[in-house]
Structures are given as C-alpha cells and as structure tokens.
N, C-alpha and C. Protein backbone atom coordinates (compact mmCIF):
# COMPACT_ATOMS: atom_id res chain seq x y z
N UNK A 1 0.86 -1.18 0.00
CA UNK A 1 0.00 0.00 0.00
C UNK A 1 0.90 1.23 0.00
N UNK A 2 0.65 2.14 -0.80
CA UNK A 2 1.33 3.55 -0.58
C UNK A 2 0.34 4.99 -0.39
N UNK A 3 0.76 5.70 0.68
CA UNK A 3 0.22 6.22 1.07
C UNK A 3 0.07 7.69 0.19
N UNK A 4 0.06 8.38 -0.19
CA UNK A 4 0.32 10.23 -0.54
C UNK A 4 -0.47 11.13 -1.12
N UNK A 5 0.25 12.23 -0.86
CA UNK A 5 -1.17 12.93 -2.20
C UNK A 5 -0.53 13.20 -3.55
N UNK A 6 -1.67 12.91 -4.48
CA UNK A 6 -1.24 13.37 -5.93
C UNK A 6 -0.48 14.26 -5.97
N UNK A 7 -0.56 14.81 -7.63
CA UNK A 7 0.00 16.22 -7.88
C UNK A 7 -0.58 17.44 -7.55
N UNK A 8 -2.64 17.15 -7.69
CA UNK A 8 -3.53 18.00 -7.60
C UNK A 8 -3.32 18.17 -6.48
N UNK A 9 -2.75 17.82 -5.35
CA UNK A 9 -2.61 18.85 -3.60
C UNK A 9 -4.38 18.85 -3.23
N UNK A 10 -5.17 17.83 -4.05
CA UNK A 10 -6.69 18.36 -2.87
C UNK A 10 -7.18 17.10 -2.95
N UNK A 11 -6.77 15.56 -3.37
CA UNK A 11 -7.37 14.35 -3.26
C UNK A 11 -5.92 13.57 -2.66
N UNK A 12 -6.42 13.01 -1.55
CA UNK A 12 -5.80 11.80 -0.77
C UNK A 12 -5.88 10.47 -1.95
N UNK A 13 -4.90 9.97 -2.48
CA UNK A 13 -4.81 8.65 -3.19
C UNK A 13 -3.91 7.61 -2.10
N UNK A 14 -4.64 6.27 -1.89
CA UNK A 14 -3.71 4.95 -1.42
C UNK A 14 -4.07 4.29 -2.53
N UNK A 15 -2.63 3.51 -2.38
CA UNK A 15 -2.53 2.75 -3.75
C UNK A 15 -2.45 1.77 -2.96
N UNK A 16 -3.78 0.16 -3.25
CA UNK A 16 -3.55 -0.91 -2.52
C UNK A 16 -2.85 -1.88 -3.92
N UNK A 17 -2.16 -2.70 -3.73
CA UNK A 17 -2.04 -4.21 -4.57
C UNK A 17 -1.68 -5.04 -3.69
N UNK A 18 -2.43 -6.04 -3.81
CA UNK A 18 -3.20 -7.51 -3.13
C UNK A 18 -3.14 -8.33 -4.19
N UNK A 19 -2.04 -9.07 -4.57
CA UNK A 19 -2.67 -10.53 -5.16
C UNK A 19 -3.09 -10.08 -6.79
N UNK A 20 -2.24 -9.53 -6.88
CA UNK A 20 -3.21 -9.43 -8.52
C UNK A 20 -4.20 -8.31 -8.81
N UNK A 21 -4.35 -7.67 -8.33
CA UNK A 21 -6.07 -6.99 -8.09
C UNK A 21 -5.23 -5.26 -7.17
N UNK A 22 -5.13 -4.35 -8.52
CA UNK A 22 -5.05 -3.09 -7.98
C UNK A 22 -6.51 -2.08 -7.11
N UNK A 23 -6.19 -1.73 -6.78
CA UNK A 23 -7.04 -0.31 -5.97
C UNK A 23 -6.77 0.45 -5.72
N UNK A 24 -7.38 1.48 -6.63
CA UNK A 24 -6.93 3.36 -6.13
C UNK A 24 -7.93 3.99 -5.53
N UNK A 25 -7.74 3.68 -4.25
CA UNK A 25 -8.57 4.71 -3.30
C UNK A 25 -8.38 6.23 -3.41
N UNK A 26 -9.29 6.95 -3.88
CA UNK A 26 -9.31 8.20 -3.72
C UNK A 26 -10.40 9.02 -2.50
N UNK A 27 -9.85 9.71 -1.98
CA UNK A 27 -10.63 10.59 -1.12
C UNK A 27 -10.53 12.19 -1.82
N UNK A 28 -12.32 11.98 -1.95
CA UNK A 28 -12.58 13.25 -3.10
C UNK A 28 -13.60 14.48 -2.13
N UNK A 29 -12.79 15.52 -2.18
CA UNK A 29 -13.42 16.51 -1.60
C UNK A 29 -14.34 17.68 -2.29
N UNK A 30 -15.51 18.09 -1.72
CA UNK A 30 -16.33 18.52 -3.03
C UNK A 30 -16.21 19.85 -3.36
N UNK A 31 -16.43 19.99 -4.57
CA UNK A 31 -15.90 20.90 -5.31
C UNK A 31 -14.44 20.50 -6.65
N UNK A 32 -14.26 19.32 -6.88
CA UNK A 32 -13.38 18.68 -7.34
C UNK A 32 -13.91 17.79 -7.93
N UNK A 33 -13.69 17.57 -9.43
CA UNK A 33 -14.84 16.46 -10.42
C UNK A 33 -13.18 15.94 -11.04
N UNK A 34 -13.03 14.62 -10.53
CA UNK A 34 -12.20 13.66 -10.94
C UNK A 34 -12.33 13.32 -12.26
N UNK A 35 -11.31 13.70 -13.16
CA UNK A 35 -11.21 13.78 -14.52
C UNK A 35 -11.63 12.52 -15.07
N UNK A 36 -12.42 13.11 -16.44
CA UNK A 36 -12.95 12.32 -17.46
C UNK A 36 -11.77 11.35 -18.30
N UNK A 37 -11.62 10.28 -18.15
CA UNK A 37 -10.83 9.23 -18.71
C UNK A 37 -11.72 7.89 -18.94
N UNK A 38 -11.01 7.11 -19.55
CA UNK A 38 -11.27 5.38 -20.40
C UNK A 38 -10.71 4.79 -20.18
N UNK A 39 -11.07 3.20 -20.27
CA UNK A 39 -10.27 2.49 -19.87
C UNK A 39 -10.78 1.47 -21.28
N UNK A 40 -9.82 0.05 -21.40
CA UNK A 40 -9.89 -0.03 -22.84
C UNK A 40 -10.63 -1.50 -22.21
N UNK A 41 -11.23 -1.64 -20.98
CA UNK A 41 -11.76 -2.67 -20.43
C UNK A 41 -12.78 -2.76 -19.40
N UNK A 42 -13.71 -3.60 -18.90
CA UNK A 42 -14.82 -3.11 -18.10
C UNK A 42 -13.99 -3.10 -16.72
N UNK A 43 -14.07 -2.17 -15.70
CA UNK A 43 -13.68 -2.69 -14.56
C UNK A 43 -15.03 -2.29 -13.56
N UNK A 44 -14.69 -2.27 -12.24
CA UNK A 44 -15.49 -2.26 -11.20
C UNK A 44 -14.90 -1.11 -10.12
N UNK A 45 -15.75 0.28 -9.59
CA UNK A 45 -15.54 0.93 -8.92
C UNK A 45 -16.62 0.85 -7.84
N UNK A 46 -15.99 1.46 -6.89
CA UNK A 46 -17.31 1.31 -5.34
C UNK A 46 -16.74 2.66 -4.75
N UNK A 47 -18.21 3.20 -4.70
CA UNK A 47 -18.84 4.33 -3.92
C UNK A 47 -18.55 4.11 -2.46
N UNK A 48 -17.32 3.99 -1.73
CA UNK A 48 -17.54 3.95 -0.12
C UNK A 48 -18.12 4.26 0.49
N UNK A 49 -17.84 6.05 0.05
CA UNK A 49 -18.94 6.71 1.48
C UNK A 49 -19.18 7.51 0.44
N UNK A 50 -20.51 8.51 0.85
CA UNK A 50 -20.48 9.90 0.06
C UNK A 50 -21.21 10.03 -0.78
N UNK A 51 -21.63 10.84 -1.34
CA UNK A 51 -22.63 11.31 -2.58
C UNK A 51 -22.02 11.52 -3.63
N UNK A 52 -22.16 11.13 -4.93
CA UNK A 52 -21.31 11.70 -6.01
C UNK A 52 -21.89 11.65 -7.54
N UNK A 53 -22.15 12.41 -8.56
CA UNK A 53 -22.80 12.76 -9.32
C UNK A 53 -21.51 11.65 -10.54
N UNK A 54 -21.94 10.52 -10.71
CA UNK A 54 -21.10 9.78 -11.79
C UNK A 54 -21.54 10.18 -13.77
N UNK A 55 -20.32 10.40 -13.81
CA UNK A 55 -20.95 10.44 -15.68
C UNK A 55 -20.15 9.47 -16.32
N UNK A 56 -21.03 8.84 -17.46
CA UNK A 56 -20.58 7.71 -18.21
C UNK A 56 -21.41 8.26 -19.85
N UNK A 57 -20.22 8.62 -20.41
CA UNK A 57 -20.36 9.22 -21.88
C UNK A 57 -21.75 10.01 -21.85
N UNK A 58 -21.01 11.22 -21.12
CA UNK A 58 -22.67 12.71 -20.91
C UNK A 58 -23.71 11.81 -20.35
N UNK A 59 -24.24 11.04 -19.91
CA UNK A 59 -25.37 10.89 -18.91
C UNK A 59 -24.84 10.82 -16.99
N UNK A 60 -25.26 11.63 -16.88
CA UNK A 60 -24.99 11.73 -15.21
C UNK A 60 -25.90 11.29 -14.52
N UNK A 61 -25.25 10.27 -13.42
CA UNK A 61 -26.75 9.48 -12.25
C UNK A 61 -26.07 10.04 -10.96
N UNK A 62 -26.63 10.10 -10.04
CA UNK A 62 -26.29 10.32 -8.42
C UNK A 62 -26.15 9.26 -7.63
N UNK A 63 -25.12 9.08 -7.16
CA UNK A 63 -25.04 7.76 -6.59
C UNK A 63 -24.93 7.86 -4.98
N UNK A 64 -25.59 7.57 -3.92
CA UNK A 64 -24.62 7.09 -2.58
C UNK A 64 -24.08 6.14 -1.79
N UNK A 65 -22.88 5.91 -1.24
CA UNK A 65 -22.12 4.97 -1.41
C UNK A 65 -22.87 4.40 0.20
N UNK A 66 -22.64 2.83 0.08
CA UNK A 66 -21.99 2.08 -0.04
C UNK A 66 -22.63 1.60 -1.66
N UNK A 67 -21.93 1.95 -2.73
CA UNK A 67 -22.27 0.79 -3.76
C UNK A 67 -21.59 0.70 -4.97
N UNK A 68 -21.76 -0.40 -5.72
CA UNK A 68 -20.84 -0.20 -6.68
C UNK A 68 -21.11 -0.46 -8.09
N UNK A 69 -20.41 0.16 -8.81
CA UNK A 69 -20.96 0.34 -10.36
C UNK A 69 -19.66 -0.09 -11.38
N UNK A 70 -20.34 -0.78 -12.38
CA UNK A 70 -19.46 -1.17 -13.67
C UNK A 70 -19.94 -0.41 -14.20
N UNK A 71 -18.23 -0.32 -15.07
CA UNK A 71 -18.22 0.88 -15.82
C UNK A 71 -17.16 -0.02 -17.01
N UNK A 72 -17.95 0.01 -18.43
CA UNK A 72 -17.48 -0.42 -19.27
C UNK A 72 -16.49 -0.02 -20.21
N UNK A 73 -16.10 -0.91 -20.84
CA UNK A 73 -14.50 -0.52 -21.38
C UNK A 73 -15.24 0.36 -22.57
N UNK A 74 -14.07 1.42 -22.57
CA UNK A 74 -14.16 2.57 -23.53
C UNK A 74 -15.36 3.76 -23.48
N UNK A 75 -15.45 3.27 -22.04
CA UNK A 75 -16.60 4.59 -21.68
C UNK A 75 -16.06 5.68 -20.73
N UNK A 76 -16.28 6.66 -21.28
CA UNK A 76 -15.52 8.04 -21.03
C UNK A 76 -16.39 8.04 -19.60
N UNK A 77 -15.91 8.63 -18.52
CA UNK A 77 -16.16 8.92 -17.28
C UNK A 77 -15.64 9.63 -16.25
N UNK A 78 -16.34 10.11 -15.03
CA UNK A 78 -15.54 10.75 -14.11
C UNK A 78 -16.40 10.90 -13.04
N UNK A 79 -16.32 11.24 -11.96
CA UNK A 79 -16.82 11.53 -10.84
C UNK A 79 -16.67 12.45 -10.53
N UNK A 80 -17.93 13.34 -10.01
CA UNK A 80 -17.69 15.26 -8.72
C UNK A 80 -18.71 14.45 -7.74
N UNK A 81 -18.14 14.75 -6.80
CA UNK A 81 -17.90 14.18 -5.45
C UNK A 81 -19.46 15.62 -5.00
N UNK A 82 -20.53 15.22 -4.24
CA UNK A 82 -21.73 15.88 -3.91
C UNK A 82 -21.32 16.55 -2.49
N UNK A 83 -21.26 15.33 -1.61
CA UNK A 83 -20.65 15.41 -0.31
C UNK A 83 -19.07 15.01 -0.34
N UNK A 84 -18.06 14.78 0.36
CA UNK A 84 -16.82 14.40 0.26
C UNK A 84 -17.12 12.44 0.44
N UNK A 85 -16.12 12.28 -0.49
CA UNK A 85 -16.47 10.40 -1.01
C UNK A 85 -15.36 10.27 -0.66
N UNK A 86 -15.32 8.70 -1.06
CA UNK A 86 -14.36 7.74 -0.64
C UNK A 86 -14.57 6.97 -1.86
N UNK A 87 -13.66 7.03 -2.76
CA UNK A 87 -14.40 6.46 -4.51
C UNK A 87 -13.18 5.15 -4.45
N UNK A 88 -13.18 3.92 -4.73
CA UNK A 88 -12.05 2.99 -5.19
C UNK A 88 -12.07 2.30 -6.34
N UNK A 89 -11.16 2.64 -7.23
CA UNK A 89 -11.25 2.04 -8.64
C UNK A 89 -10.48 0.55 -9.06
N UNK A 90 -10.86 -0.66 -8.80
CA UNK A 90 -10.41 -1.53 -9.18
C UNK A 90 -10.18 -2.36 -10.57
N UNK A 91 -8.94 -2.91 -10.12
CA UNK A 91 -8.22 -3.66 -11.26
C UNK A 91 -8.07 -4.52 -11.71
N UNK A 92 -7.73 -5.56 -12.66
CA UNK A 92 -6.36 -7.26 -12.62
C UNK A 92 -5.35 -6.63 -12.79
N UNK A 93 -4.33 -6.88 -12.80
CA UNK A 93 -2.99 -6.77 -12.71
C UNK A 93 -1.68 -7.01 -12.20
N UNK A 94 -0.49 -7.21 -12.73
CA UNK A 94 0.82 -7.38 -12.31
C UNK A 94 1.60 -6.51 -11.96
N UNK A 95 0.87 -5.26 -12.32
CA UNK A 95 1.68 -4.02 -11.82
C UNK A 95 1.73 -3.54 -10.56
N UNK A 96 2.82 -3.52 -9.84
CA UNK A 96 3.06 -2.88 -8.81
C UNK A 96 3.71 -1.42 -7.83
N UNK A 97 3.71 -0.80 -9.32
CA UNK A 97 4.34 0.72 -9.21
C UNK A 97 3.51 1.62 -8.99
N UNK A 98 2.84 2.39 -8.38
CA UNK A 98 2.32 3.48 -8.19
C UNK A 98 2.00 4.72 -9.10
N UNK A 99 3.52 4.95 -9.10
CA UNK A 99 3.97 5.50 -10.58
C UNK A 99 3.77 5.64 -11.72
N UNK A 100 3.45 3.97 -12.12
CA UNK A 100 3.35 3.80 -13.25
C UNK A 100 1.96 3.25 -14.12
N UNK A 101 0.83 3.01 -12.70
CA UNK A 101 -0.18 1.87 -12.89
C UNK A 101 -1.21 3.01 -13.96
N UNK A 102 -1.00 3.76 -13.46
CA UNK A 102 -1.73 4.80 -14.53
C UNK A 102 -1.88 4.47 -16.08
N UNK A 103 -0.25 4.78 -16.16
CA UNK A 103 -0.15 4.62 -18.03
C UNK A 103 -0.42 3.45 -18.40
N UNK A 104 -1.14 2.48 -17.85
CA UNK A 104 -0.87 0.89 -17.87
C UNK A 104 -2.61 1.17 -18.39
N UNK A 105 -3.32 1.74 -17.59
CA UNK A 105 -4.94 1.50 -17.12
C UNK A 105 -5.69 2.45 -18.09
N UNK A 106 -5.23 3.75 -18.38
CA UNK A 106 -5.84 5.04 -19.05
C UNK A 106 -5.56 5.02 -20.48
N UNK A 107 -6.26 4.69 -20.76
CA UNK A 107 -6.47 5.00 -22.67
C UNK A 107 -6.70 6.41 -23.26
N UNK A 108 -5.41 6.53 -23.85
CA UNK A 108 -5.42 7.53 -24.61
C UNK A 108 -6.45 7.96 -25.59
C-alpha cells in the first residue's frame, strides 16, 4: 500500500495491490470532479462513502455509497464528489508501481 497525495494537492490517493487486483482509493473533496478518462476494459468501482454525481459518456446518475458500479471498457467517465467520497477504482494486474499503474490503465 502507498500512502500520498497526488499532484492536484486536494485528493488523498492509497494505492492498494493484493494478489493481482489493484485499488486506487481516492478521497474526493467537493468541489473537485475527478477527470474524465477510459479504460480499454470493463472494470469495477465502489462508492464507499459519500454522494457523487457519476458520468458515463454525458449521462450523469447520483449515486450514494456504499455501492458499486461497472463501468465499461471505452466509456468516457468521471466523478464530482456531492458530499466528500471515498471512490475505489479496481483492477487485474501485475503491476506494482504506483507511478506507473496509470499509463498501464488510461487509454489515450
């Protein structure tokens, strides 16, 4: 697990890897809409805590957490946080860099 904050200085990221299976916990404070990106595969994110207005290619739903939503490969998305969340984006994977799990996951 690694603990820190991004570059943006206003979201808490832990980076868990367990066995195969990444997780980027973000702690999202509101007023801050976690950028629109793709992934080139379906994965699985969970709403911890919190209210948060999810968009998946321009349709926006309101979600509150505890729950969790698939989000399919090549669908543009992002999260703004209603109340302050606890958002975790899970993975498969062999990667274990922090650093690097990004350029691995985000489709250009």
């Amino acid at each position: 697990m690694t603990d820190r904050f991004n570059a943006y200085d206003h979201m808490k990221v832990i980076h868990h890897f367990i066995g195969g299976i990444y997780t980027k916990e973000c702690h999202l404070p509101v007023g801050f809409k976690f950028e629109q990106h793709r992934h080139s595969f379906d994965h699985q994110s969970v709403l911890a805590s919190g209210t948060a207005i999810v968009e998946v290619d321009g349709i926006e739903t309101e979600h509150t957490g505890p729950t969790i939503l698939n989000i399919k490969a090549r669908k543009i998305h992002s999260v703004t946080p209603v109340t302050p969340c606890v958002w975790l984006c899970q993975h498969v994977t062999d990667c274990t860099d922090a650093d690097e799990i990004d350029m691995e996951f985000i489709e250009k």
